[in-house]
PDB file of N, CA and C in Angstrom:
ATOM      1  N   UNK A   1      40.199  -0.550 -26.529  1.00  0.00           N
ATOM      2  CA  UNK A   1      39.873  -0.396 -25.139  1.00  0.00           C
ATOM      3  C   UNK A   1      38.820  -1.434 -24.770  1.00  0.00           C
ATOM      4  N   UNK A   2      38.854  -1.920 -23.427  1.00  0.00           N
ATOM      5  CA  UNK A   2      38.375  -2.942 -23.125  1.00  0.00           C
ATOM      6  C   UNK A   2      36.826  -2.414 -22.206  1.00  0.00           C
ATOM      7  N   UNK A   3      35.887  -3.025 -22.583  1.00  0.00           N
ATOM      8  CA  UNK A   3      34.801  -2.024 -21.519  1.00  0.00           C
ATOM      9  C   UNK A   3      34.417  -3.349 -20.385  1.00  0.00           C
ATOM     10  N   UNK A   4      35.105  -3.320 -18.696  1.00  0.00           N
ATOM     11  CA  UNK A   4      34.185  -3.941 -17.952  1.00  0.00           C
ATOM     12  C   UNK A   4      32.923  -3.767 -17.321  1.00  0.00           C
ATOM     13  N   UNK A   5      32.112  -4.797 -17.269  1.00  0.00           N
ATOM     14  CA  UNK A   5      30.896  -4.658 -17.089  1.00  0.00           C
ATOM     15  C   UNK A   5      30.545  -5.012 -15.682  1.00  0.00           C
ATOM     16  N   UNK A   6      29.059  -5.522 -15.281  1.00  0.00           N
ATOM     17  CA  UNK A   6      28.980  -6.336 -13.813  1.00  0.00           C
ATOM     18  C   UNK A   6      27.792  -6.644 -14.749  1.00  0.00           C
ATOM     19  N   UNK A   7      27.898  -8.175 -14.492  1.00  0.00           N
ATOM     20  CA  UNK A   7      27.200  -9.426 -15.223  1.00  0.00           C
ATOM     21  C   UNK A   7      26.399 -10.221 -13.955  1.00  0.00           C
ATOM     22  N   UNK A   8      25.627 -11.255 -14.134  1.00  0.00           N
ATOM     23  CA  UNK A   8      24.454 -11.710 -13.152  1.00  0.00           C
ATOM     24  C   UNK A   8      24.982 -13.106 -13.512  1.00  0.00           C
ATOM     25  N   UNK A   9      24.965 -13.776 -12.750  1.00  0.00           N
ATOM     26  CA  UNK A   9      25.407 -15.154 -13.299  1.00  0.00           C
ATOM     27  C   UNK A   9      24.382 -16.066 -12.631  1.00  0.00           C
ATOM     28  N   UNK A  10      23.889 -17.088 -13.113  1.00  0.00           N
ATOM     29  CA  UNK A  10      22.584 -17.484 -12.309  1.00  0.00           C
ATOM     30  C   UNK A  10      23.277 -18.602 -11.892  1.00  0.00           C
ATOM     31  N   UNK A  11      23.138 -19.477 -11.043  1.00  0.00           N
ATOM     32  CA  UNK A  11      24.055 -20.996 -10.528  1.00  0.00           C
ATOM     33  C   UNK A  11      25.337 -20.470 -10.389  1.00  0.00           C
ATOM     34  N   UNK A  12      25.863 -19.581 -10.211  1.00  0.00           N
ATOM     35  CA  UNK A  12      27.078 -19.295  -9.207  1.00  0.00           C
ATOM     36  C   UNK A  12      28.037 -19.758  -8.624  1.00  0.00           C
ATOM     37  N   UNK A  13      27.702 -21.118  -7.526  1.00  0.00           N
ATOM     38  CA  UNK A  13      28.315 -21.745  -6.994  1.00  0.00           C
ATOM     39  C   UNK A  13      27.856 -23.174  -7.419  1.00  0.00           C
ATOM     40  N   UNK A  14      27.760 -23.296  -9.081  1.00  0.00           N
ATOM     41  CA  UNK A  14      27.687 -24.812  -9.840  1.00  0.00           C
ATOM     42  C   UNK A  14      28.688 -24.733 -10.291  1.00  0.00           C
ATOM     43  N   UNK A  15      28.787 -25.959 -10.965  1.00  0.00           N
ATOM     44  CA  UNK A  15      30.003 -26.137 -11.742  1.00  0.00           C
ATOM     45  C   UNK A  15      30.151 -25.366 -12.860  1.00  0.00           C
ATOM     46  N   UNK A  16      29.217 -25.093 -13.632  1.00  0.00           N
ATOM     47  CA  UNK A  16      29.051 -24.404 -14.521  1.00  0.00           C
ATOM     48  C   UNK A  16      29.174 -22.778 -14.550  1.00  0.00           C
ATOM     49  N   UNK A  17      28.537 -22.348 -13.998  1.00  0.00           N
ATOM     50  CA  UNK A  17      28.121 -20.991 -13.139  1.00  0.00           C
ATOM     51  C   UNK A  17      29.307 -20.706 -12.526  1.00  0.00           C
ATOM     52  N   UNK A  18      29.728 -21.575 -11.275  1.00  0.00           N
ATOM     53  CA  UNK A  18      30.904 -21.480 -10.908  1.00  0.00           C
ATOM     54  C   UNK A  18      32.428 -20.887 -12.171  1.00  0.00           C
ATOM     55  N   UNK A  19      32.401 -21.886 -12.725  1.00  0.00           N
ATOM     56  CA  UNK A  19      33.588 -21.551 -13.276  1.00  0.00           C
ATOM     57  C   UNK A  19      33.282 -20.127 -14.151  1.00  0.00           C
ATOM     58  N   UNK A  20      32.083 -19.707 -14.899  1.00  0.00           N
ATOM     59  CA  UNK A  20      31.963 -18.452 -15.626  1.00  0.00           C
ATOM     60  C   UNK A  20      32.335 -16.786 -14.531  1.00  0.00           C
ATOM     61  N   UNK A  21      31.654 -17.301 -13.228  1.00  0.00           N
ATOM     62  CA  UNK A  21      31.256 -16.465 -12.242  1.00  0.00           C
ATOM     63  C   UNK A  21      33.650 -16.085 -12.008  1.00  0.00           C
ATOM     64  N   UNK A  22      33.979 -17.049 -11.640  1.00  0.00           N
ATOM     65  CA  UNK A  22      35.262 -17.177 -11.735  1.00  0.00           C
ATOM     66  C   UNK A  22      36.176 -16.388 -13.099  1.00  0.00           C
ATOM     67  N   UNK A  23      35.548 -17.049 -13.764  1.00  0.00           N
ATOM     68  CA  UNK A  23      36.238 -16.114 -15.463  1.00  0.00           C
ATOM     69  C   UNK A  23      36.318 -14.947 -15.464  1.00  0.00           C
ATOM     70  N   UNK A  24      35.627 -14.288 -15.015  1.00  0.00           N
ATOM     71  CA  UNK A  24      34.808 -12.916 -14.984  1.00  0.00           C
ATOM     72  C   UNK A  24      35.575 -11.956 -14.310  1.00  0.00           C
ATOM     73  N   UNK A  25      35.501 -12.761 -12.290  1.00  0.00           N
ATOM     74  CA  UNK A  25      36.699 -12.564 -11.919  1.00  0.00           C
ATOM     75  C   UNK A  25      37.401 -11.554 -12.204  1.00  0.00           C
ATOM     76  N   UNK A  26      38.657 -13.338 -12.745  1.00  0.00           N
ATOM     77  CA  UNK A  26      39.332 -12.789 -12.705  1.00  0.00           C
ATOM     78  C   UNK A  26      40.112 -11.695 -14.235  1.00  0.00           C
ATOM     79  N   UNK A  27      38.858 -11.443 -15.261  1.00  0.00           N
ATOM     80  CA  UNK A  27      39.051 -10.471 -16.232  1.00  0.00           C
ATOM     81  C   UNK A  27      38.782  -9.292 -15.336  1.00  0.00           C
ATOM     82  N   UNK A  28      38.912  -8.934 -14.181  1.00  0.00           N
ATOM     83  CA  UNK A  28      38.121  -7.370 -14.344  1.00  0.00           C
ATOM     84  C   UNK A  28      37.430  -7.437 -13.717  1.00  0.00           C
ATOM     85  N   UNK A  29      35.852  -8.206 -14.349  1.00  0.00           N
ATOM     86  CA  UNK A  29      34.783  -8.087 -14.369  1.00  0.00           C
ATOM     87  C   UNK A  29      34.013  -7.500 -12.902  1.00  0.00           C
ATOM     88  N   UNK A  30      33.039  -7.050 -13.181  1.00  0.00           N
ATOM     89  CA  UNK A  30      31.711  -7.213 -12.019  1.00  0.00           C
ATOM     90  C   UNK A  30      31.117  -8.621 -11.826  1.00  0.00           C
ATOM     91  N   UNK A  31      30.818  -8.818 -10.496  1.00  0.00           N
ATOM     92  CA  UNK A  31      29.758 -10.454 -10.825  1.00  0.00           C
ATOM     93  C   UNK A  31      28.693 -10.192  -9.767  1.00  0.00           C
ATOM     94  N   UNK A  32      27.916 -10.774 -10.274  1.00  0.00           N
ATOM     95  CA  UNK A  32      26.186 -10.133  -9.224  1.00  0.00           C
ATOM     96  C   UNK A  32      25.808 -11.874  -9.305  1.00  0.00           C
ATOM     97  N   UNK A  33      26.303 -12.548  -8.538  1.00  0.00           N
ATOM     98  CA  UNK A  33      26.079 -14.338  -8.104  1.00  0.00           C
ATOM     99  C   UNK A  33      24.827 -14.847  -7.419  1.00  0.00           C
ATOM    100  N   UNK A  34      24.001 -15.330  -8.474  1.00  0.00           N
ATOM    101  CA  UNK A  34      22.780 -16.003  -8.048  1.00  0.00           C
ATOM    102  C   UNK A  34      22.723 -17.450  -7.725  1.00  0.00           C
ATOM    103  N   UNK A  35      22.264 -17.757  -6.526  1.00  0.00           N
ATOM    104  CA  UNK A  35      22.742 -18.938  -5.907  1.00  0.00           C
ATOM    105  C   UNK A  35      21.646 -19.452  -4.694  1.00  0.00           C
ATOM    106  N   UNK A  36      21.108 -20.378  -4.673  1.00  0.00           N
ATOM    107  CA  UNK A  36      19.983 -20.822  -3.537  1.00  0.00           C
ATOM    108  C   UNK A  36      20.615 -20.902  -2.435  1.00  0.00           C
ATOM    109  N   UNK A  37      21.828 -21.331  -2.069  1.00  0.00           N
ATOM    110  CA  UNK A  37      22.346 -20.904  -0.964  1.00  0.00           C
ATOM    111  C   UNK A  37      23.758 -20.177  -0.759  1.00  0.00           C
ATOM    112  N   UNK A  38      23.536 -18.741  -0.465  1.00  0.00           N
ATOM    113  CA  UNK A  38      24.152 -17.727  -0.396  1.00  0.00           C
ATOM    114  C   UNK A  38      24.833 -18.217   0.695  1.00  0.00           C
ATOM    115  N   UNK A  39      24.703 -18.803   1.932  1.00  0.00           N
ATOM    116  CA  UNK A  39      25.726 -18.983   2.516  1.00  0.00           C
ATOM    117  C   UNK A  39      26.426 -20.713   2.454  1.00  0.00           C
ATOM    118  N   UNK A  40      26.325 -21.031   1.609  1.00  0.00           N
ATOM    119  CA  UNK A  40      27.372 -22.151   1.284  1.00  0.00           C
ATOM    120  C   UNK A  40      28.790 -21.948   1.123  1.00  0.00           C
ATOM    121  N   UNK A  41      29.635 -22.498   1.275  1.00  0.00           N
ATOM    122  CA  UNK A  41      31.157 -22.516   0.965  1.00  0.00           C
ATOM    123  C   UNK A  41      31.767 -21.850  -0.265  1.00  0.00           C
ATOM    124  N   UNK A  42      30.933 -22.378  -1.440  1.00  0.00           N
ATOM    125  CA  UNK A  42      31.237 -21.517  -2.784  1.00  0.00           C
ATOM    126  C   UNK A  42      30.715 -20.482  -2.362  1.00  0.00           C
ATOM    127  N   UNK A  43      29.320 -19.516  -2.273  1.00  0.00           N
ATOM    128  CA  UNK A  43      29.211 -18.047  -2.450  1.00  0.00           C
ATOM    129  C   UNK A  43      29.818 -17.200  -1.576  1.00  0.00           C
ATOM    130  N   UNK A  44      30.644 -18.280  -0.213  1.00  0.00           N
ATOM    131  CA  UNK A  44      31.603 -17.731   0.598  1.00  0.00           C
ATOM    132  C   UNK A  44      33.109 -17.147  -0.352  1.00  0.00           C
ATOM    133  N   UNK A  45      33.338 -18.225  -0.981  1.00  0.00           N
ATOM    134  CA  UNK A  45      34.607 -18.081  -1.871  1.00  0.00           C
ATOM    135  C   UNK A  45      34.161 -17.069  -2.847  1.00  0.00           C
ATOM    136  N   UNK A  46      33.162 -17.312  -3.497  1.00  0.00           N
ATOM    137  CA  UNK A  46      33.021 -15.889  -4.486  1.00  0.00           C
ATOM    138  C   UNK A  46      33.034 -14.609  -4.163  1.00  0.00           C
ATOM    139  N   UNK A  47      32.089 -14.536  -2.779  1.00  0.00           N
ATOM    140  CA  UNK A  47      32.486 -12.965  -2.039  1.00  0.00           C
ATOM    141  C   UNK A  47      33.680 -12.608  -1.791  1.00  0.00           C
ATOM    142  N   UNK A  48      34.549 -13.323  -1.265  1.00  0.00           N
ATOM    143  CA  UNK A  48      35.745 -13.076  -0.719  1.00  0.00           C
ATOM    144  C   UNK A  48      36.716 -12.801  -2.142  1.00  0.00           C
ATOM    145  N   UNK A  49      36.163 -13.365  -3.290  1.00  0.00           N
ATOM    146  CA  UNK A  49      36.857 -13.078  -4.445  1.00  0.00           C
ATOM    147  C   UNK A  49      36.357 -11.989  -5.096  1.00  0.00           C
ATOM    148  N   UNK A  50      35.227 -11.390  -4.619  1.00  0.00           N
ATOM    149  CA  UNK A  50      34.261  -9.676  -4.976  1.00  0.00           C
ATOM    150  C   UNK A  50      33.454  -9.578  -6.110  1.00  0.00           C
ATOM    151  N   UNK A  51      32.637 -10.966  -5.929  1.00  0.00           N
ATOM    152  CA  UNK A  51      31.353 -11.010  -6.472  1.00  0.00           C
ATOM    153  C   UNK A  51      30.379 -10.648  -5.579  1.00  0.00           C
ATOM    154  N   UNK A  52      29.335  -9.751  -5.810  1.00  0.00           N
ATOM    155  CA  UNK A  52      28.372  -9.920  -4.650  1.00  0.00           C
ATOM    156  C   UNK A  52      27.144 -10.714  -4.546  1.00  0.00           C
ATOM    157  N   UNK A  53      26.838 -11.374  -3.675  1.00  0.00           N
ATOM    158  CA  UNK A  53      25.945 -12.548  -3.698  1.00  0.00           C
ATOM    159  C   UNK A  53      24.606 -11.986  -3.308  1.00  0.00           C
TER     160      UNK A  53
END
């Protein structure tokens, strides 16, 4: 059995961050997206994908 969690991802809408925040996603996961600007284009796309920023 698989246990999902909700994880904090710090840089969110980096490249880096980005793509983990994405992984997470789309396993299941919870994502709690830390990001200096919450309303940029990426933490737009991550909400809408049900991370909360």
């Amino acid at each position: 059995m698989t246990t999902k969690r909700s994880v904090l991802v710090t840089g969110a809408t980096g490249q880096q961050g980005g793509a983990v925040a994405r992984a997470l996603l789309s396993s299941g996961h919870g994502v709690k997206a830390l990001t200096r600007r919450p309303d940029s284009d990426a933490a737009r796309q991550l909400s809408s994908a049900g991370a909360e920023i």
